[in-house]
N, C-alpha and C. Protein backbone atom coordinates (compact mmCIF):
# COMPACT_ATOMS: atom_id res chain seq x y z
N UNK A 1 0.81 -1.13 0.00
CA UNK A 1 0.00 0.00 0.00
C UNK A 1 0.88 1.23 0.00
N UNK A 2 0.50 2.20 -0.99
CA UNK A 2 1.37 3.38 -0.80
C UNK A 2 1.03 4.51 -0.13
N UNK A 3 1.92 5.29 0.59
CA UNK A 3 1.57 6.04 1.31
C UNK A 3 1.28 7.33 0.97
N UNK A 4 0.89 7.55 -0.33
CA UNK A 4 1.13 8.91 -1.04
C UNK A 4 -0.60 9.08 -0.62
N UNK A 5 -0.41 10.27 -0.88
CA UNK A 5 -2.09 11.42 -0.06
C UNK A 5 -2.47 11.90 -1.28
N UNK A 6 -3.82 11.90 -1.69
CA UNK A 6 -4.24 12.05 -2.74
C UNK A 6 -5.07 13.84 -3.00
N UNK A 7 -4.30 14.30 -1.78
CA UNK A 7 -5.42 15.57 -1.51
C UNK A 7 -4.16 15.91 -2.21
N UNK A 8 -4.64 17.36 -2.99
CA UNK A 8 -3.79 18.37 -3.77
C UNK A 8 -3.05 19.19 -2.51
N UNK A 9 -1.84 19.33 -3.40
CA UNK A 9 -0.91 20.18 -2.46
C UNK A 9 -0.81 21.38 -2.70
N UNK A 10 -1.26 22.74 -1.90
CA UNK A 10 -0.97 23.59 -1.84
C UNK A 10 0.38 24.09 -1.83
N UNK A 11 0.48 25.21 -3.08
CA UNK A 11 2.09 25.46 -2.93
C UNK A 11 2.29 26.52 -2.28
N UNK A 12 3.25 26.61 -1.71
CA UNK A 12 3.86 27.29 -0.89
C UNK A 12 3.72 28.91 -1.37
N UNK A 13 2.63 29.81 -0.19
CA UNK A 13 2.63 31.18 0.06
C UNK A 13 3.78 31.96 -0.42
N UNK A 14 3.84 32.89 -1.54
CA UNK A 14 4.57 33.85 -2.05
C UNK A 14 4.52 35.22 -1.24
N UNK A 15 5.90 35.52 -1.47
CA UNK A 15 5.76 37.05 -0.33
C UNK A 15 6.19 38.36 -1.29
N UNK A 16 4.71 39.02 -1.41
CA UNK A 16 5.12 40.32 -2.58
C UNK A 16 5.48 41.50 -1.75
N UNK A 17 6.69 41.76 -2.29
CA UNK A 17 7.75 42.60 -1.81
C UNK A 17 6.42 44.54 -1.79
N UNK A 18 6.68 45.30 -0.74
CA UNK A 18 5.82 46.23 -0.62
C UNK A 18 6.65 47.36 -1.45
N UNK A 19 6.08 47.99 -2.29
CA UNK A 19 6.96 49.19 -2.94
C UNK A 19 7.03 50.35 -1.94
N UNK A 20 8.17 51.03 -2.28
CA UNK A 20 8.69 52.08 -1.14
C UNK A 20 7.68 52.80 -1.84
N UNK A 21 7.28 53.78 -1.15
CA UNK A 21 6.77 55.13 -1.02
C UNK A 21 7.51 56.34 -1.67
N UNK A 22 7.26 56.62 -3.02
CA UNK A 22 8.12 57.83 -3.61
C UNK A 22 6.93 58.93 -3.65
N UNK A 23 7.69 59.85 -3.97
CA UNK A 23 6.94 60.96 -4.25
C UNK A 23 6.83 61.28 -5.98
N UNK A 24 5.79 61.03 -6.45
CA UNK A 24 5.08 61.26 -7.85
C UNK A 24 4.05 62.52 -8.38
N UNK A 25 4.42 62.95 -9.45
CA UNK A 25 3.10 63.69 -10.44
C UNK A 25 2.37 64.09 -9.01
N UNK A 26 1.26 62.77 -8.69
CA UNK A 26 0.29 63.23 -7.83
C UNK A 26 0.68 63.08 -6.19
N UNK A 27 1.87 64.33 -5.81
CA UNK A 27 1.95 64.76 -4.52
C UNK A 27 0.95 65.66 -3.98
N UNK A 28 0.85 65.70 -2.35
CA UNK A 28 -0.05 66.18 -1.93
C UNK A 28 0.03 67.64 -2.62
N UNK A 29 1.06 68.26 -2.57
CA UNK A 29 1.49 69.83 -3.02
C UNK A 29 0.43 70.04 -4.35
N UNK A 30 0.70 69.29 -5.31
CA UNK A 30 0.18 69.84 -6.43
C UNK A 30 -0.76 69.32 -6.62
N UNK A 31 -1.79 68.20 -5.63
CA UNK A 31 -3.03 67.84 -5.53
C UNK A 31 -3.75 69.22 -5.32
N UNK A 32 -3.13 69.80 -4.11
CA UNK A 32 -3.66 71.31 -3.90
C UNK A 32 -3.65 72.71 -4.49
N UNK A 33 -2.83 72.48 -5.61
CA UNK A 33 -2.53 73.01 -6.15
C UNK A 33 -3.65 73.49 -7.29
N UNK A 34 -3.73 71.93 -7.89
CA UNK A 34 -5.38 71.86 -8.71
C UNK A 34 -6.29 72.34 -8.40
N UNK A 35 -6.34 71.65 -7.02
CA UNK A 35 -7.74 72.15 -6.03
C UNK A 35 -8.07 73.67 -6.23
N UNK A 36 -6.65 74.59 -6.26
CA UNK A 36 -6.87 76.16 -6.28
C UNK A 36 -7.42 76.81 -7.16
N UNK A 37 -6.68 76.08 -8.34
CA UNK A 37 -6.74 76.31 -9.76
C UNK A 37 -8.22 76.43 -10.35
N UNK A 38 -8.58 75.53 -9.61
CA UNK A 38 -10.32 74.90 -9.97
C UNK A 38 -10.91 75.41 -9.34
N UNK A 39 -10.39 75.90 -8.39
CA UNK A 39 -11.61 76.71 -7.76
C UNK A 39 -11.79 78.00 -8.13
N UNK A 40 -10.73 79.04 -8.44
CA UNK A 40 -9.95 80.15 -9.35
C UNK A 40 -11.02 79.88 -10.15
N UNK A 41 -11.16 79.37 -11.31
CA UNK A 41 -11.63 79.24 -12.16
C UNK A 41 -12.69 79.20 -12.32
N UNK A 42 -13.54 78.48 -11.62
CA UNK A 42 -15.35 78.33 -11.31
C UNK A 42 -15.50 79.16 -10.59
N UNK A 43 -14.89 80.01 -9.76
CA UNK A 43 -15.21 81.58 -9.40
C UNK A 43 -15.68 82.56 -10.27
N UNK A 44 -14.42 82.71 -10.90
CA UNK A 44 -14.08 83.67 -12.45
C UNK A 44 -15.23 83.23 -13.85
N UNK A 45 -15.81 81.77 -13.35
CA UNK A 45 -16.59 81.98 -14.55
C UNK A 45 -18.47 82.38 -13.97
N UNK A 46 -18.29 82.11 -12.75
CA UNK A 46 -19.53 82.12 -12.07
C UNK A 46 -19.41 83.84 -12.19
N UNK A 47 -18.53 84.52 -11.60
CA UNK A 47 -18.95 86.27 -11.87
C UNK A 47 -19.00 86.39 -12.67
N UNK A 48 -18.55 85.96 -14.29
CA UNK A 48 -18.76 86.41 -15.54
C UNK A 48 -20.24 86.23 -16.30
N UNK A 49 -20.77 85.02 -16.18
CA UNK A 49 -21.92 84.39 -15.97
C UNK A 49 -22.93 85.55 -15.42
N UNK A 50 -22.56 85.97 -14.12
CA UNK A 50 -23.75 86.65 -13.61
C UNK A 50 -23.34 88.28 -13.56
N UNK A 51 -22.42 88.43 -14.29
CA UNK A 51 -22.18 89.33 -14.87
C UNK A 51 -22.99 90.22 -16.32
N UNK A 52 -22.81 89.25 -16.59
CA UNK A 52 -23.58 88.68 -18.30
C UNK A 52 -24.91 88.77 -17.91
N UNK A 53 -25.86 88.04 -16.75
CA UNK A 53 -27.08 87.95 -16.90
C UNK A 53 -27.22 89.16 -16.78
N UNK A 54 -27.03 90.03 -15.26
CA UNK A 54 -27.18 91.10 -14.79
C UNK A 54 -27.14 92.23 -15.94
N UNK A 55 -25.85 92.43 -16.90
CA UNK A 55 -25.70 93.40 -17.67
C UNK A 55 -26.85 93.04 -18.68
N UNK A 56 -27.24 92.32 -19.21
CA UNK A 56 -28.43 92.15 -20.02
C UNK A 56 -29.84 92.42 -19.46
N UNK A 57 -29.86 91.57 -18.41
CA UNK A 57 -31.59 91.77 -17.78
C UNK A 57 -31.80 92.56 -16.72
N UNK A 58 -30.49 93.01 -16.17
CA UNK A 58 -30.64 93.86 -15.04
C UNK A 58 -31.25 95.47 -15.12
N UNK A 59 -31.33 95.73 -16.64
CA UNK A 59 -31.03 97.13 -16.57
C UNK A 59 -32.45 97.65 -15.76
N UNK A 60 -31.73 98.51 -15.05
CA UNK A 60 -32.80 99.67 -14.24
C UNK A 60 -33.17 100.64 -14.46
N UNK A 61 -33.88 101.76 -13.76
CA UNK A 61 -34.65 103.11 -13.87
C UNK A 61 -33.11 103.77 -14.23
N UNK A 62 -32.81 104.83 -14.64
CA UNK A 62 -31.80 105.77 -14.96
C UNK A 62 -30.56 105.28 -15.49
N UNK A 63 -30.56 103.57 -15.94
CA UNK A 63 -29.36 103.54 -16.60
C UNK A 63 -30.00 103.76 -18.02
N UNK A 64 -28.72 104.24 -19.31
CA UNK A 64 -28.47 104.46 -20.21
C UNK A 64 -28.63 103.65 -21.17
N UNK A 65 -29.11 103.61 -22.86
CA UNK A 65 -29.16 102.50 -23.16
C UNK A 65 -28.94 103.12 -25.01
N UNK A 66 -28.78 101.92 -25.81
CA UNK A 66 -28.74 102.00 -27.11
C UNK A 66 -29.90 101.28 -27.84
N UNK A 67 -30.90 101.74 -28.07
CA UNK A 67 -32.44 100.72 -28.55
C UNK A 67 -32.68 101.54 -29.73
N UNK A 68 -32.61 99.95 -30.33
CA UNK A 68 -33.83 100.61 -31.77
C UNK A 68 -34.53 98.75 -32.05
N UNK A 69 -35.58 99.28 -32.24
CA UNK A 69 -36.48 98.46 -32.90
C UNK A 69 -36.08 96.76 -33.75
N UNK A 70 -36.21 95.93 -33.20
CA UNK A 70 -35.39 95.02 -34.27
C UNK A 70 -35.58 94.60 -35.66
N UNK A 71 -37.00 94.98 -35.71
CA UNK A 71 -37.78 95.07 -36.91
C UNK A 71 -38.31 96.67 -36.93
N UNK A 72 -37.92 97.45 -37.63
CA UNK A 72 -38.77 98.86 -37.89
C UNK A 72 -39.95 99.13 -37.77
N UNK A 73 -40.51 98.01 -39.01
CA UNK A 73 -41.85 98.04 -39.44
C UNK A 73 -42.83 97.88 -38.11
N UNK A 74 -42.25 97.04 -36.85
CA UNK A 74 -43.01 96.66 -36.12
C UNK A 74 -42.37 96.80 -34.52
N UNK A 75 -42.41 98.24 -34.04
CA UNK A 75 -41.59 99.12 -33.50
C UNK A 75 -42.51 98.35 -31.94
N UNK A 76 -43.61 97.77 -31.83
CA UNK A 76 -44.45 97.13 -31.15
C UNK A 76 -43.65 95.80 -30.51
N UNK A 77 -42.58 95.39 -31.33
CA UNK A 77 -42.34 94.08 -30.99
C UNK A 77 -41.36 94.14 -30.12
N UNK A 78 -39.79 93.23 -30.43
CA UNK A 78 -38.27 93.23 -29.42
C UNK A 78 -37.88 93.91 -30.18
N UNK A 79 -37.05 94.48 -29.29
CA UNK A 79 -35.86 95.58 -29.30
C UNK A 79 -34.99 95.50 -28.94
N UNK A 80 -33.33 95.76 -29.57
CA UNK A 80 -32.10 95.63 -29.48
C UNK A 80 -31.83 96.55 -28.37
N UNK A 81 -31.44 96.01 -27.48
CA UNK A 81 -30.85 96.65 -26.15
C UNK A 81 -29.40 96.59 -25.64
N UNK A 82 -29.08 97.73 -25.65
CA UNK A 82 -27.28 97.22 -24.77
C UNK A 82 -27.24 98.68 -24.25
N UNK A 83 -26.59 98.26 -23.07
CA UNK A 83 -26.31 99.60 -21.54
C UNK A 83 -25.43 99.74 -22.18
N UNK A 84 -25.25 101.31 -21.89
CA UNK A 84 -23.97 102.21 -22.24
C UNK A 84 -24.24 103.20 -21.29
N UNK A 85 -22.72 104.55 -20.83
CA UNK A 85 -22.67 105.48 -19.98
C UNK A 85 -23.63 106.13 -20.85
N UNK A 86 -24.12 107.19 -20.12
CA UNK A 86 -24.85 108.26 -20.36
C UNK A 86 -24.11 109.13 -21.24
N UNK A 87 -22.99 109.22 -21.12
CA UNK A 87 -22.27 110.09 -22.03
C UNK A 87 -22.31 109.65 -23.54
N UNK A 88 -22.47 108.13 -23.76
CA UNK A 88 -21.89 107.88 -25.03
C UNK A 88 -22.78 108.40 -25.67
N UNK A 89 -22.30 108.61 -27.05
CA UNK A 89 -23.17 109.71 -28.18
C UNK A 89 -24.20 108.25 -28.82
N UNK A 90 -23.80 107.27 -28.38
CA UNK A 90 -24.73 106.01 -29.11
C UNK A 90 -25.67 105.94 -28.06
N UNK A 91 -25.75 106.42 -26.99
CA UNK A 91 -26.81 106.22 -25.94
C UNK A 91 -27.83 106.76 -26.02
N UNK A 92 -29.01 106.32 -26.66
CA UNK A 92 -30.12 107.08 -27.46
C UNK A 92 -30.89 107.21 -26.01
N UNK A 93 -31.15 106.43 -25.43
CA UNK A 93 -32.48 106.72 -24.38
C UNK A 93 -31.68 106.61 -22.73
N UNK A 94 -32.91 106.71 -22.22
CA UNK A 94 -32.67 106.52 -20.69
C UNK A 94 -33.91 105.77 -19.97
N UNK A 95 -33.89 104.97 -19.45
CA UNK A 95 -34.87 103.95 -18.96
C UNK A 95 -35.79 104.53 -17.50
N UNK A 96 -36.64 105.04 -18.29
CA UNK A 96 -37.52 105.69 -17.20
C UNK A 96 -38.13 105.03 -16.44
N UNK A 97 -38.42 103.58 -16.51
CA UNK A 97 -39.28 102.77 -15.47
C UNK A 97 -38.86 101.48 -15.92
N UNK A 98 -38.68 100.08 -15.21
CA UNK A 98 -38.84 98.77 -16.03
C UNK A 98 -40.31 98.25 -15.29
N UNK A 99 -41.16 97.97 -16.12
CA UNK A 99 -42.45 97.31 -16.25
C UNK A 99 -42.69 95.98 -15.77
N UNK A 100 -43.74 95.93 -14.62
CA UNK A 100 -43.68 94.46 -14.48
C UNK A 100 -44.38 93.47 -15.23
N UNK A 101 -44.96 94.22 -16.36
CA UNK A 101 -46.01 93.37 -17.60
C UNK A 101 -46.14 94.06 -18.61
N UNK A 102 -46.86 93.59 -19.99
CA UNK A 102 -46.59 94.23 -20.85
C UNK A 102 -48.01 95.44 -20.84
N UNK A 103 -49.01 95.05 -19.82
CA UNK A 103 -50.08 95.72 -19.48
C UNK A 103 -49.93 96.65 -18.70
N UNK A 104 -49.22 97.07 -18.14
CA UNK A 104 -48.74 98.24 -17.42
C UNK A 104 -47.85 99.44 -18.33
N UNK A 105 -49.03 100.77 -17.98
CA UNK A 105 -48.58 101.52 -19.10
C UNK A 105 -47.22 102.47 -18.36
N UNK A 106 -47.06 103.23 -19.77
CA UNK A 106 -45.94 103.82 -19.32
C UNK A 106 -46.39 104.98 -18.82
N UNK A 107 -45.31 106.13 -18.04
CA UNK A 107 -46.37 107.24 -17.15
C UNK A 107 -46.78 108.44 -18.39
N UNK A 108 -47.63 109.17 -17.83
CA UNK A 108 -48.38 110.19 -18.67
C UNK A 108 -47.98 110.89 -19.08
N UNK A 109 -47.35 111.62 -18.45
CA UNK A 109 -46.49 112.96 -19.00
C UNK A 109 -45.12 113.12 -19.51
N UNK A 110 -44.65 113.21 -20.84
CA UNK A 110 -43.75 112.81 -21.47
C UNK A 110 -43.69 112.16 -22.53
N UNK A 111 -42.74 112.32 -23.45
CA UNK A 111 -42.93 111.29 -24.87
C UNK A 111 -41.67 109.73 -24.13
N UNK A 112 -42.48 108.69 -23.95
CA UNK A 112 -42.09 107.70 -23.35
C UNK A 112 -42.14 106.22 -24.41
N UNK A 113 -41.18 105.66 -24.73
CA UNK A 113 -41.30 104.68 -25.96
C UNK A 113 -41.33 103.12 -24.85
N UNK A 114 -42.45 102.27 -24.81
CA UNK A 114 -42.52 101.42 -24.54
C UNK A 114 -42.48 100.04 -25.20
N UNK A 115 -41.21 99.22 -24.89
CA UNK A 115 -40.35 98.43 -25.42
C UNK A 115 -40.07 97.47 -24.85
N UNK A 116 -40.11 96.15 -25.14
CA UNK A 116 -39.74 94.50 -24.69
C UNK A 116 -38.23 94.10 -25.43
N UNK A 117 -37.53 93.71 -24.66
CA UNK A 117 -36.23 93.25 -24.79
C UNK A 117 -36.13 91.95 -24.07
N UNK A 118 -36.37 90.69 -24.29
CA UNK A 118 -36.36 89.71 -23.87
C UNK A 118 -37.20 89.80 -22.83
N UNK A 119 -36.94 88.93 -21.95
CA UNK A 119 -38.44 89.03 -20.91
C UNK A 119 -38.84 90.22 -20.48
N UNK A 120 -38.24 91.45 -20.47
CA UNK A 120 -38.24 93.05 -19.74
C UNK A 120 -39.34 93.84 -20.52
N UNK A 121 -40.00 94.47 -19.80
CA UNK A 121 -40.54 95.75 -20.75
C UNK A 121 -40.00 96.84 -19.83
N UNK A 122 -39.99 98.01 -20.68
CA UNK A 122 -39.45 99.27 -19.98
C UNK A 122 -40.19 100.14 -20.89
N UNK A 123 -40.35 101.59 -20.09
CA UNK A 123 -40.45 102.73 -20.75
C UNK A 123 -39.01 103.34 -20.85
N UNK A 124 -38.96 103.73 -22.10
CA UNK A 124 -37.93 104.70 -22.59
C UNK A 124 -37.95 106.06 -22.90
N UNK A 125 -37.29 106.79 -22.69
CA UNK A 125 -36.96 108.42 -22.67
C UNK A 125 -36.25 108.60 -23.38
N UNK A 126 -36.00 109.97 -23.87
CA UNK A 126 -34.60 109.82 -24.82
C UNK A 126 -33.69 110.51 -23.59
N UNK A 127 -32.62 110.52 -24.04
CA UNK A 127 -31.36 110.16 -23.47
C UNK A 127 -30.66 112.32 -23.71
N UNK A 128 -31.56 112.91 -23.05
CA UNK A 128 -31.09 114.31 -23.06
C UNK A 128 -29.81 114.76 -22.28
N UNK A 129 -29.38 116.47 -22.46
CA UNK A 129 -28.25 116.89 -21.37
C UNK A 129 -28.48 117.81 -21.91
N UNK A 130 -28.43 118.99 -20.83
CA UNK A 130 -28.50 120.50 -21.00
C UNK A 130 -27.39 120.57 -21.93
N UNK A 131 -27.25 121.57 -22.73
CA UNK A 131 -25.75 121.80 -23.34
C UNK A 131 -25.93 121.11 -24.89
N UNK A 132 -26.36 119.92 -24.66
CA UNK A 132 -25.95 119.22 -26.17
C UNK A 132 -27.47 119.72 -27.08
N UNK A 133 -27.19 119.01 -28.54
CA UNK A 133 -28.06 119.58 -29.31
C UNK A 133 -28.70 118.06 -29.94
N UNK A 134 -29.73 117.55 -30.85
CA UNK A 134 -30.20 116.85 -30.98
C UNK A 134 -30.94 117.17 -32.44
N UNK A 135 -30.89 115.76 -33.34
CA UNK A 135 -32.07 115.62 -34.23
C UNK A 135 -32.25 114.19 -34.15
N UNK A 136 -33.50 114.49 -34.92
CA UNK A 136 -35.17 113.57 -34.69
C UNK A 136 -34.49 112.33 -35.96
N UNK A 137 -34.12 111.15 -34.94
CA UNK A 137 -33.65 109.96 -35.97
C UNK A 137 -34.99 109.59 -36.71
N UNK A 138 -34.51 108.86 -38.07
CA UNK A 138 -35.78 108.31 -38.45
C UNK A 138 -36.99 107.23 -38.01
N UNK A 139 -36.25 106.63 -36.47
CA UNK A 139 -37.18 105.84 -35.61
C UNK A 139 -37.44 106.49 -34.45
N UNK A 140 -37.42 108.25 -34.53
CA UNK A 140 -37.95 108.77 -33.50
C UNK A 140 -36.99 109.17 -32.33
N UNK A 141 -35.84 108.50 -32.39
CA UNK A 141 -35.30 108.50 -31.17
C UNK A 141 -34.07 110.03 -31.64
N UNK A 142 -34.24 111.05 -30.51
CA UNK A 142 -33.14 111.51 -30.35
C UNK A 142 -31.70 111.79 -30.60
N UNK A 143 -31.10 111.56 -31.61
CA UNK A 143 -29.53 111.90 -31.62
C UNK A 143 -29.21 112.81 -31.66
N UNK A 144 -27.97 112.72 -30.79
CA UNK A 144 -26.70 113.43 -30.36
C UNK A 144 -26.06 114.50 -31.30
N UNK A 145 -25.93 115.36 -31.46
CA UNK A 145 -24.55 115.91 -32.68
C UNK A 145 -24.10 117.43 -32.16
N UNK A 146 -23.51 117.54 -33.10
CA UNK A 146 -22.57 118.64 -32.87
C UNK A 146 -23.71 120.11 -32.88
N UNK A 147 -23.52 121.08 -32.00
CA UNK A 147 -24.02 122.29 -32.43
C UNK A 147 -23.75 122.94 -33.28
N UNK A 148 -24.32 123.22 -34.14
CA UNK A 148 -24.18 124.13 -35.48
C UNK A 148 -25.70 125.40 -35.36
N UNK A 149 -25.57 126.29 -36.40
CA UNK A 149 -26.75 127.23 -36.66
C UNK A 149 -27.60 126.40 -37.42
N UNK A 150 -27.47 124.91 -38.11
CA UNK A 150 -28.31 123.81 -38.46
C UNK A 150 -29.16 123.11 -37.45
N UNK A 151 -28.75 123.16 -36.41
CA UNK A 151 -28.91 122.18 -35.52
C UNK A 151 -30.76 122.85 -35.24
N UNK A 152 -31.76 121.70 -35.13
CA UNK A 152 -32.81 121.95 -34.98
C UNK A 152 -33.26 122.16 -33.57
N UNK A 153 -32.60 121.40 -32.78
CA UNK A 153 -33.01 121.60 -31.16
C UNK A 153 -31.39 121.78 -30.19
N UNK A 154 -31.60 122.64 -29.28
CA UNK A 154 -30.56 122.42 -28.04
C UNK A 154 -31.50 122.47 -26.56
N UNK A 155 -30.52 122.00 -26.13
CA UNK A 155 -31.41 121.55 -24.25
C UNK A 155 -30.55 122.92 -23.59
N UNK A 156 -31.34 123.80 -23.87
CA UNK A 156 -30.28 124.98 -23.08
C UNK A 156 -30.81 124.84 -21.50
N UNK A 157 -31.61 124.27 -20.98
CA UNK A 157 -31.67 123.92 -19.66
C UNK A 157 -32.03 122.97 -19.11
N UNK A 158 -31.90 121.85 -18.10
CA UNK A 158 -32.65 121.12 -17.44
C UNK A 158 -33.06 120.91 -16.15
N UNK A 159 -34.11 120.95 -15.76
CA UNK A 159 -34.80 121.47 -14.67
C UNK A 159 -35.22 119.37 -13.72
N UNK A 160 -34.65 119.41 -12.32
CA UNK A 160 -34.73 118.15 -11.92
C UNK A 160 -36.34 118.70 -11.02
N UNK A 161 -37.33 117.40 -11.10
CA UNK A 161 -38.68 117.96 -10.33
C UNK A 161 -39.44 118.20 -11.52
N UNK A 162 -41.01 118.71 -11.20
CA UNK A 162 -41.90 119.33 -12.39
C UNK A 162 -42.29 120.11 -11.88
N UNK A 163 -41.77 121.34 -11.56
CA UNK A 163 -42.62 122.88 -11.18
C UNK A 163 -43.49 123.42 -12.13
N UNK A 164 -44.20 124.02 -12.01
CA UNK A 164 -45.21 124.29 -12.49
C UNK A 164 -45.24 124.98 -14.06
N UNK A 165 -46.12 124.53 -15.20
CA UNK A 165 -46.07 124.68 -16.31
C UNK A 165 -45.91 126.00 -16.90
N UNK A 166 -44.89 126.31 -17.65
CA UNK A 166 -44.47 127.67 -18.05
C UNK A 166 -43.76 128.78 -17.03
N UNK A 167 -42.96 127.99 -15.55
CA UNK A 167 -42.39 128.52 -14.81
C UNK A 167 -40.60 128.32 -15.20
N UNK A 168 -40.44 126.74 -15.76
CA UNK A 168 -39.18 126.09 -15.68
C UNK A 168 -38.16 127.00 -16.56
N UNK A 169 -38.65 127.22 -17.76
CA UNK A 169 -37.71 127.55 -18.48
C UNK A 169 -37.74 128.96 -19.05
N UNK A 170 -36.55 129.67 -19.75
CA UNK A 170 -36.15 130.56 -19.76
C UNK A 170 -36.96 131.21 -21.47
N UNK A 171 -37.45 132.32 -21.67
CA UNK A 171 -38.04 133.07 -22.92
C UNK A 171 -37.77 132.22 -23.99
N UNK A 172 -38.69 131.97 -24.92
CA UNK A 172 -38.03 131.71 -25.91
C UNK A 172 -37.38 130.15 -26.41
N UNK A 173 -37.67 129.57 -24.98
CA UNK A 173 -37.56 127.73 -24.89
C UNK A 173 -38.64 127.07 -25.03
N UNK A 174 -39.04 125.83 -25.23
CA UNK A 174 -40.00 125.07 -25.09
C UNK A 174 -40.01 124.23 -23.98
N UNK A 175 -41.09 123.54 -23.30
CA UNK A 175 -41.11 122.58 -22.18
C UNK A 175 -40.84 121.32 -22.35
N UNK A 176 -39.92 120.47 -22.10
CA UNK A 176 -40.45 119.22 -22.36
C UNK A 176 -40.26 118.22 -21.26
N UNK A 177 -41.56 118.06 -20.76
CA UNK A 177 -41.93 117.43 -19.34
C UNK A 177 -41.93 115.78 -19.35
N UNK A 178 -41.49 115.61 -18.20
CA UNK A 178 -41.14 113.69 -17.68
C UNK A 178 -41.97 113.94 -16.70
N UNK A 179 -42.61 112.90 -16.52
CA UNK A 179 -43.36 113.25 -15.07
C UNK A 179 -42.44 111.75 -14.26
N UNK A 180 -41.47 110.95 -15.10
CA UNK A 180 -41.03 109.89 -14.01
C UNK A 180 -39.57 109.41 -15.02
N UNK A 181 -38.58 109.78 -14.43
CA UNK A 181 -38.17 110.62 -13.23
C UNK A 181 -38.46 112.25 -13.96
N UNK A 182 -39.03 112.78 -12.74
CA UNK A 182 -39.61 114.67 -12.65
C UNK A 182 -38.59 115.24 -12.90
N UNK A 183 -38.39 115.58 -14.46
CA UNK A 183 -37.36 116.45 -15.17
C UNK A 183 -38.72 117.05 -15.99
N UNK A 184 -38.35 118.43 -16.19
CA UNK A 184 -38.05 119.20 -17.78
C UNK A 184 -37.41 119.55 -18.12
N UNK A 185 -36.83 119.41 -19.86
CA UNK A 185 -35.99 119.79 -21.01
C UNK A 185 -36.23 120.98 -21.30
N UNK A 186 -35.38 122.12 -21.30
CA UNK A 186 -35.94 123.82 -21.83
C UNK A 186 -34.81 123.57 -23.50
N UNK A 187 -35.98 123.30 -24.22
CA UNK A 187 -35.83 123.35 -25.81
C UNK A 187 -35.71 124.46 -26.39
N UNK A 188 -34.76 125.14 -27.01
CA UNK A 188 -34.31 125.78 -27.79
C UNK A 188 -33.69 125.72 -28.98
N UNK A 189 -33.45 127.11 -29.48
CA UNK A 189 -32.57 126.94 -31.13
C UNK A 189 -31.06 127.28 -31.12
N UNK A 190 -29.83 126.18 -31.30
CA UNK A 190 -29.02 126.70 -31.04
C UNK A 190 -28.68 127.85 -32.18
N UNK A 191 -28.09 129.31 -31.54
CA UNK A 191 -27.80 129.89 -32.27
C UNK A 191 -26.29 130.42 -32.16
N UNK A 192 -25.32 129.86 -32.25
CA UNK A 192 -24.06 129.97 -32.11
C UNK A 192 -23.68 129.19 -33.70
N UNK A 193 -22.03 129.91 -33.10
CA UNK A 193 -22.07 128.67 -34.73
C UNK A 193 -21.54 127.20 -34.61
């Protein structure tokens, strides 16, 4: 009889050597490093983002603006909108109210252009300053230009408030009343050269 064992033999347990510990690519240093980077970054795009919304849909009562009609024919519909300083000579209007519907009118007193720019409605003003001179664009709106003895209108005064009709302005001007925000324009002819 032989003495051999018929159960399988397990071979003998291997011993895997542990790798040293180096320092690689992904050290803690420049793990954190990323971390900064990424965060830098989704900062910088999150203010730009709501930068962007804000400068588009934000605009308010007395900021400045460049609008004309996007279609002419249908001066009723959207309108091209972009904020600009008050100074710029492209800054046709000034945003006298933003509207919380398109059923809410604009106020009474004043020539006021009521206009939708993406979800917004606003009343619009034109975009006056004592001193400068103005003609009548072909969509109504106000421009800017140089004073000449051509020039059809100048704002030789502007009066903040609405005092009482035919008190504001000086001989020889015309009125031209806002009742929101309470300005009148004293319209005149420039006569210089």
């Amino acid at each position: 009889m032989s003495t051999e064992s018929t159960d399988p033999v397990e071979p003998p347990a291997t011993v895997v050597p542990v790798p040293e510990e180096t320092e690689t690519d992904e050290s803690p240093k420049k793990n954190w490093l990323k971390f900064v980077i990424v965060g830098v970054l989704a900062v910088a795009l999150i203010g730009i983002g709501t930068w962007a919304v804000t400068s588009l849909n934000g605009t308010k009562a007395g900021d400045c603006v460049s609008a004309s009609p996007k279609d002419v024919d249908k001066p009723d519909g959207e309108w091209n909108i972009s904020s600009l300083n008050c100074g710029d000579a492209k800054a046709t209007h000034r945003v006298a109210k933003v509207l919380n519907s398109a059923d809410e009118p604009c106020p009474e007193e004043g020539i006021y252009e009521q206009m939708k720019s993406g979800r917004t409605f606003m009343c619009l003003m034109p975009n006056l300053a004592e001193g400068n001179c103005y003609t009548s664009s072909d969509d109504g709106a106000f421009k800017k230009e140089a004073c000449t003895t051509e020039s059809p209108v100048k704002i030789v005064k502007k009066v903040d408030g609405l005092p009482q009709e035919g008190t504001a302005c000086p001989e020889g001007s015309s009125e031209l009343r806002f009742s929101e925000p309470a300005s009148v324009y004293c319209m005149g002819v420039h006569e210089g050269s």
